[in-house]
N, C-alpha and C. Protein backbone atom coordinates (compact mmCIF):
# COMPACT_ATOMS: atom_id res chain seq x y z
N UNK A 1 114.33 195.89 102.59
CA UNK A 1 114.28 196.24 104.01
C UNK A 1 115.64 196.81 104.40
N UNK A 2 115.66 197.70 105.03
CA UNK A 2 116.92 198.54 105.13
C UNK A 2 117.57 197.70 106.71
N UNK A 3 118.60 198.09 107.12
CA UNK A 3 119.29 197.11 108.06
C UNK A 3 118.83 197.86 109.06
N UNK A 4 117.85 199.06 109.22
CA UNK A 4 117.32 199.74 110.59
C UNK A 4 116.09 198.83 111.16
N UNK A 5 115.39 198.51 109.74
CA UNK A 5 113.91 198.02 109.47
C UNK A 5 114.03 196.23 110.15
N UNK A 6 115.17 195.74 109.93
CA UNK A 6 115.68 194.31 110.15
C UNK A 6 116.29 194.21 111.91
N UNK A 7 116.96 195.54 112.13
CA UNK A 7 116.99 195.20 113.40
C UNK A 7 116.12 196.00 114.33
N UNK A 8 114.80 196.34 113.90
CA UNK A 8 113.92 196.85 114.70
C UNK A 8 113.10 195.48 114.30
N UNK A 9 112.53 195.10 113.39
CA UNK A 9 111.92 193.60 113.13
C UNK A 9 112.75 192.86 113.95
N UNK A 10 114.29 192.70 114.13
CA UNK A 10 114.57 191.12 114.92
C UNK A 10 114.14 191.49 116.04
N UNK A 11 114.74 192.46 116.80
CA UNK A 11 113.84 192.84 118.16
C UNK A 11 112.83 192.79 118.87
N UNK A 12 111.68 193.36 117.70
CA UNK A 12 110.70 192.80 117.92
C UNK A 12 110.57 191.23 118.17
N UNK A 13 111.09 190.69 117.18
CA UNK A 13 110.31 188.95 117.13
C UNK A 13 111.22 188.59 118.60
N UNK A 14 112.35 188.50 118.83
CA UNK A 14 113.00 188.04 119.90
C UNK A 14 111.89 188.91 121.47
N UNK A 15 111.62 189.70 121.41
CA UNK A 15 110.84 190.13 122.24
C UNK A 15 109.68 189.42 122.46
N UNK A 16 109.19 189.17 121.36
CA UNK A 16 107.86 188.30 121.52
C UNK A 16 108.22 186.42 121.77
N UNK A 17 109.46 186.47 121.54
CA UNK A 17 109.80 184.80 121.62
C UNK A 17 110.20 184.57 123.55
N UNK A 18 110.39 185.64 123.92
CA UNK A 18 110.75 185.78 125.29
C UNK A 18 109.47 185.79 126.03
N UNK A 19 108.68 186.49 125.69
CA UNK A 19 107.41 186.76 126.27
C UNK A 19 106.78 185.18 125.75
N UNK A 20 106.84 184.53 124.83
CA UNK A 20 105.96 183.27 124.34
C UNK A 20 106.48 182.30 125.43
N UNK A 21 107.97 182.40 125.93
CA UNK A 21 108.92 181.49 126.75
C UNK A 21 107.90 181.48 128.05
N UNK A 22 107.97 183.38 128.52
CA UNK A 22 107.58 183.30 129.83
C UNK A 22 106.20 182.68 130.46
N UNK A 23 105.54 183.10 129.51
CA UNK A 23 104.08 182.19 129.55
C UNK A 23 104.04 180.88 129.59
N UNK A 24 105.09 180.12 128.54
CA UNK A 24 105.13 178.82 128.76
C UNK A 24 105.48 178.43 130.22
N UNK A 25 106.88 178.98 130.70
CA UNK A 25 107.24 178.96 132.25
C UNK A 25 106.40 179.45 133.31
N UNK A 26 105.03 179.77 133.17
CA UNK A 26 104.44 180.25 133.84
C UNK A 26 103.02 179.33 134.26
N UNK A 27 102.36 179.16 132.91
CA UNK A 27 101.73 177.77 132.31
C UNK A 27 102.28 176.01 132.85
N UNK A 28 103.27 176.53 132.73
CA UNK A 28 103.85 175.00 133.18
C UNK A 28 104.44 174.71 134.88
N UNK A 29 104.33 176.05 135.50
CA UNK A 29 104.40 176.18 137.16
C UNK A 29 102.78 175.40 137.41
N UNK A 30 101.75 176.13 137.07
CA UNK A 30 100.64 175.86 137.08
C UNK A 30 100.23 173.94 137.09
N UNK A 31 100.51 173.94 135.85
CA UNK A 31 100.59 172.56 135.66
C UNK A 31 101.34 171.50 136.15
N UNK A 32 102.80 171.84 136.51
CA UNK A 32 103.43 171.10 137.63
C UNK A 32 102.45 171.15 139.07
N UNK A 33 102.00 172.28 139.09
CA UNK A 33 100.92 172.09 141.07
C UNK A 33 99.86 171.14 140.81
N UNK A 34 99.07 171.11 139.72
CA UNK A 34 98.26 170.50 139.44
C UNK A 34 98.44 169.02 139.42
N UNK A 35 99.47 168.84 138.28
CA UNK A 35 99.98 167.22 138.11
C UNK A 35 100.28 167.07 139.56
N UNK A 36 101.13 167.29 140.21
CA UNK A 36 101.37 166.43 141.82
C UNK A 36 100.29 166.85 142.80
N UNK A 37 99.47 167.23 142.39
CA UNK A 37 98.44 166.95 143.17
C UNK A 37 97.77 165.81 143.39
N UNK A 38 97.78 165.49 141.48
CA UNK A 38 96.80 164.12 141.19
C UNK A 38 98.15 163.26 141.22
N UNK A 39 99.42 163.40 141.46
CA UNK A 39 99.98 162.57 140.73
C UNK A 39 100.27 162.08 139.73
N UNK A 40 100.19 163.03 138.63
CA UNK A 40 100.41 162.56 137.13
C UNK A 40 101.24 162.74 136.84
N UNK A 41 102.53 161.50 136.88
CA UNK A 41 104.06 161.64 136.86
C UNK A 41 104.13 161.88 135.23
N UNK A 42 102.88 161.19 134.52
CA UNK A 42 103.21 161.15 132.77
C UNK A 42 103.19 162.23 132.41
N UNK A 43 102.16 163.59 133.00
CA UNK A 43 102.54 164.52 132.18
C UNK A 43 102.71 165.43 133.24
N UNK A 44 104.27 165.21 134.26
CA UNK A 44 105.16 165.82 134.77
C UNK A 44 106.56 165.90 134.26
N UNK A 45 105.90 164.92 133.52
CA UNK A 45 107.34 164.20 133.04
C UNK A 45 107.09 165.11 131.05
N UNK A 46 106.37 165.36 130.90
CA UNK A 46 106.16 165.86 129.53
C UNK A 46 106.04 167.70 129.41
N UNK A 47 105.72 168.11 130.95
CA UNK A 47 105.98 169.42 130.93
C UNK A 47 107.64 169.47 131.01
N UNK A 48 108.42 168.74 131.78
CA UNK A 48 109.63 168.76 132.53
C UNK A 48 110.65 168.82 131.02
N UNK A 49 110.03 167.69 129.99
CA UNK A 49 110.58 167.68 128.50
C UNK A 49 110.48 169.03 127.83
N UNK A 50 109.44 169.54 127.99
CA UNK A 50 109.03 170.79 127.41
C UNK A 50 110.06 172.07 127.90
N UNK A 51 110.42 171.75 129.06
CA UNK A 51 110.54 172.94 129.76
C UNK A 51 112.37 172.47 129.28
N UNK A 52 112.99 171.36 129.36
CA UNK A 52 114.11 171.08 129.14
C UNK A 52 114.94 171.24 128.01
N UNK A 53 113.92 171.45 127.10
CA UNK A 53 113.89 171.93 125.69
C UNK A 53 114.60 173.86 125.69
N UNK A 54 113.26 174.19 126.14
CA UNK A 54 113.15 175.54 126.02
C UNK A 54 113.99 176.29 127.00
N UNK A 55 114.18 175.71 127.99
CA UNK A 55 115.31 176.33 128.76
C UNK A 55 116.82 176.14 128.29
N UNK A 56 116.59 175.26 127.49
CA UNK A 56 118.59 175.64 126.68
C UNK A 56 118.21 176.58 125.17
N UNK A 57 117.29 176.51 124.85
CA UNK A 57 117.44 177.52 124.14
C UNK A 57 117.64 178.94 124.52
N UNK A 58 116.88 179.30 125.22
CA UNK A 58 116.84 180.43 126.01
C UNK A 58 118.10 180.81 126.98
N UNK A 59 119.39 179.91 127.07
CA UNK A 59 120.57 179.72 127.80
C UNK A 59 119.86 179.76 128.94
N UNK A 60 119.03 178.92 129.75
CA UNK A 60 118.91 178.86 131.49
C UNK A 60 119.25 177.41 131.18
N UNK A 61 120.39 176.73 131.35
CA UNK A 61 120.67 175.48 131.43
C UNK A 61 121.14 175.25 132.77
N UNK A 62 120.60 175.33 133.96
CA UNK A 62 119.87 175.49 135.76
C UNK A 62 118.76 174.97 135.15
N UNK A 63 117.57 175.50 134.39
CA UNK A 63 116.43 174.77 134.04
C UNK A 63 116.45 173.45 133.69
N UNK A 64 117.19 173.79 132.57
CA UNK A 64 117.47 172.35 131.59
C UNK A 64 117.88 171.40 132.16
N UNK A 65 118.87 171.12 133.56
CA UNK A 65 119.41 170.53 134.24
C UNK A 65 118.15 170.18 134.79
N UNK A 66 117.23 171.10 135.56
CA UNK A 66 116.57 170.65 136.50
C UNK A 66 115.71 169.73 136.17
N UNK A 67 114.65 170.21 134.80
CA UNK A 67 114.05 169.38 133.93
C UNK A 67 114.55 167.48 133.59
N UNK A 68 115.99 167.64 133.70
CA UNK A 68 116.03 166.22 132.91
C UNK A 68 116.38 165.68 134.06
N UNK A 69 116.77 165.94 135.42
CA UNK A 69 116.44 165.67 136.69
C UNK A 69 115.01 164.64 137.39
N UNK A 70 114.25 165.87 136.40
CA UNK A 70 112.93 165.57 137.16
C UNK A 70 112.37 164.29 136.11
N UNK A 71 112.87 164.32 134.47
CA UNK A 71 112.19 163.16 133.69
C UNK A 71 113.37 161.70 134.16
N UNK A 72 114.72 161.93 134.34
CA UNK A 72 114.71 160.84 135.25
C UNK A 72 114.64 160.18 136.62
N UNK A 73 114.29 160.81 137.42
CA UNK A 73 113.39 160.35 138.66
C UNK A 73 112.33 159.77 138.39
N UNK A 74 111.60 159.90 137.26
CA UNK A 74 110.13 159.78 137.14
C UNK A 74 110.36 158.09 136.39
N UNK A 75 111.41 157.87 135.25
CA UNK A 75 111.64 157.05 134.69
C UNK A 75 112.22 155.89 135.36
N UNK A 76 112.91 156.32 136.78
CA UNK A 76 113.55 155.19 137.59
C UNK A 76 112.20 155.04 138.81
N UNK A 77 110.91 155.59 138.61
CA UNK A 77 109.94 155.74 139.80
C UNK A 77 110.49 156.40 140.71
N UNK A 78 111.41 157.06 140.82
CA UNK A 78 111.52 157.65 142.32
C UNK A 78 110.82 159.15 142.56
N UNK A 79 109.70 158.89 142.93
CA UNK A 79 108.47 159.57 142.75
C UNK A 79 108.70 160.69 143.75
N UNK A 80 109.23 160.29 145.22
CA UNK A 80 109.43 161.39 146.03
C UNK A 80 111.05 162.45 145.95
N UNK A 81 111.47 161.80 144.81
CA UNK A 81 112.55 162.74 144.63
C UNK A 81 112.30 163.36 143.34
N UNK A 82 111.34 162.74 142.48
CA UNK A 82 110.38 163.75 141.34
C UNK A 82 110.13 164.99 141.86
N UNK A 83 109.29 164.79 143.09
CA UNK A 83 108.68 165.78 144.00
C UNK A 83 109.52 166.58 144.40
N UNK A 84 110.53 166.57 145.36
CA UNK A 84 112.02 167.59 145.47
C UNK A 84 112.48 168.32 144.27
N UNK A 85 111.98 167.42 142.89
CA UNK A 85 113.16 168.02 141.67
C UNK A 85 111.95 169.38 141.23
N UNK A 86 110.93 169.29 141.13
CA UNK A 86 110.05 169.97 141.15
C UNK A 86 109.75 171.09 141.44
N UNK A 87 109.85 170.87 142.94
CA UNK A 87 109.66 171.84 143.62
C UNK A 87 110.87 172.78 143.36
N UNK A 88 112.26 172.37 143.19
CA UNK A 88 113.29 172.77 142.86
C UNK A 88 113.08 173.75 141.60
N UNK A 89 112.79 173.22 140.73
CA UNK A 89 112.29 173.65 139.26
C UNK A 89 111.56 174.87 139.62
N UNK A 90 110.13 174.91 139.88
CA UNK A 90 109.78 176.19 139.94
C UNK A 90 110.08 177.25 141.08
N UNK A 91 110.95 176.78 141.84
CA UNK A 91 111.28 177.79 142.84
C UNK A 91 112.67 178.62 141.74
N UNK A 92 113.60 177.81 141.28
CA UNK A 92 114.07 178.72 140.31
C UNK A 92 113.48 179.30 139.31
N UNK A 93 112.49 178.77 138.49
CA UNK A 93 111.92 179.73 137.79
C UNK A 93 111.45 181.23 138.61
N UNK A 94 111.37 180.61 139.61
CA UNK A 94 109.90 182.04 140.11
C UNK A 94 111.11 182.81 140.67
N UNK A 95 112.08 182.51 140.93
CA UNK A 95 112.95 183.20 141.71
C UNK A 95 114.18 184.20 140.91
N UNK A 96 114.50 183.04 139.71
CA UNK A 96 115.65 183.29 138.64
C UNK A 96 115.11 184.09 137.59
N UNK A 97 114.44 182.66 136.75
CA UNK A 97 114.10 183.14 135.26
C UNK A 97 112.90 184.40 134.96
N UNK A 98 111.68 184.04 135.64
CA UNK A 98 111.01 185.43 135.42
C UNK A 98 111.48 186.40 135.75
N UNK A 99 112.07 186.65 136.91
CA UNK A 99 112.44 188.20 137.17
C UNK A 99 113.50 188.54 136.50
N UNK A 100 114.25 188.17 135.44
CA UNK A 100 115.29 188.32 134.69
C UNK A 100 114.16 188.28 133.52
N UNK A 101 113.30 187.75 133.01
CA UNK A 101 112.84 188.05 131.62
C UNK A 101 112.04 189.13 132.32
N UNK A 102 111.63 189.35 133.08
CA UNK A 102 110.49 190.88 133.38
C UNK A 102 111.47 191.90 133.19
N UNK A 103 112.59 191.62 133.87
CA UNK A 103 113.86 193.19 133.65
C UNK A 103 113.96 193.12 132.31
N UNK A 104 114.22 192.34 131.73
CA UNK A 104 114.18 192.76 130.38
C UNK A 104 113.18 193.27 129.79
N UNK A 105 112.46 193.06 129.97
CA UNK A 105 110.91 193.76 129.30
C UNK A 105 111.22 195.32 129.64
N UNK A 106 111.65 195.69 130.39
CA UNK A 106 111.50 197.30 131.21
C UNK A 106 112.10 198.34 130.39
């Protein structure tokens, strides 16, 4: 593979690992409205892991922060400041992180 072929291949894959991210962050807005609807701190608390993960990889550590925010509120019960951390969470996503991975796409 010639070093043109390798950095048109990494490109690609990093392109598609961004796009796999955004879906997850998008997927998991969804599922945060849902869980506090019913109240399902257990798997608010397992998207919030998910998302705490993948947002330091991706360098948004604003996410990552927000995420381990929201899994300890949930772990000390403080259920209505779960709810604040939350809401917090996807208002930066929707505000920060997608429209910075969509510019990149362009």
């Amino acid at each position: 593979m010639s070093n043109l072929d390798k950095e048109i291949s990494d490109k690609i894959f990093l392109k598609d690992l961004k796009n796999e991210f955004l879906k997850s962050v998008n997927q998991s807005i969804i599922d945060f409205k849902i869980f506090l609807k019913t109240n399902d701190y257990e798997n608010i608390r397992k998207t919030a892991h998910n998302l705490k993960g993948l947002s330091g990889i991706f360098g948004f550590e604003k996410g990552s922060e927000l995420s381990k925010k929201v899994q300890i509120s949930i772990d000390l019960k403080k259920y209505p400041e779960t709810k604040l951390y939350v809401a917090e969470l996807i208002e930066y996503f929707q505000k920060d992180v997608i429209p910075e991975l969509n510019m990149e796409e362009k």
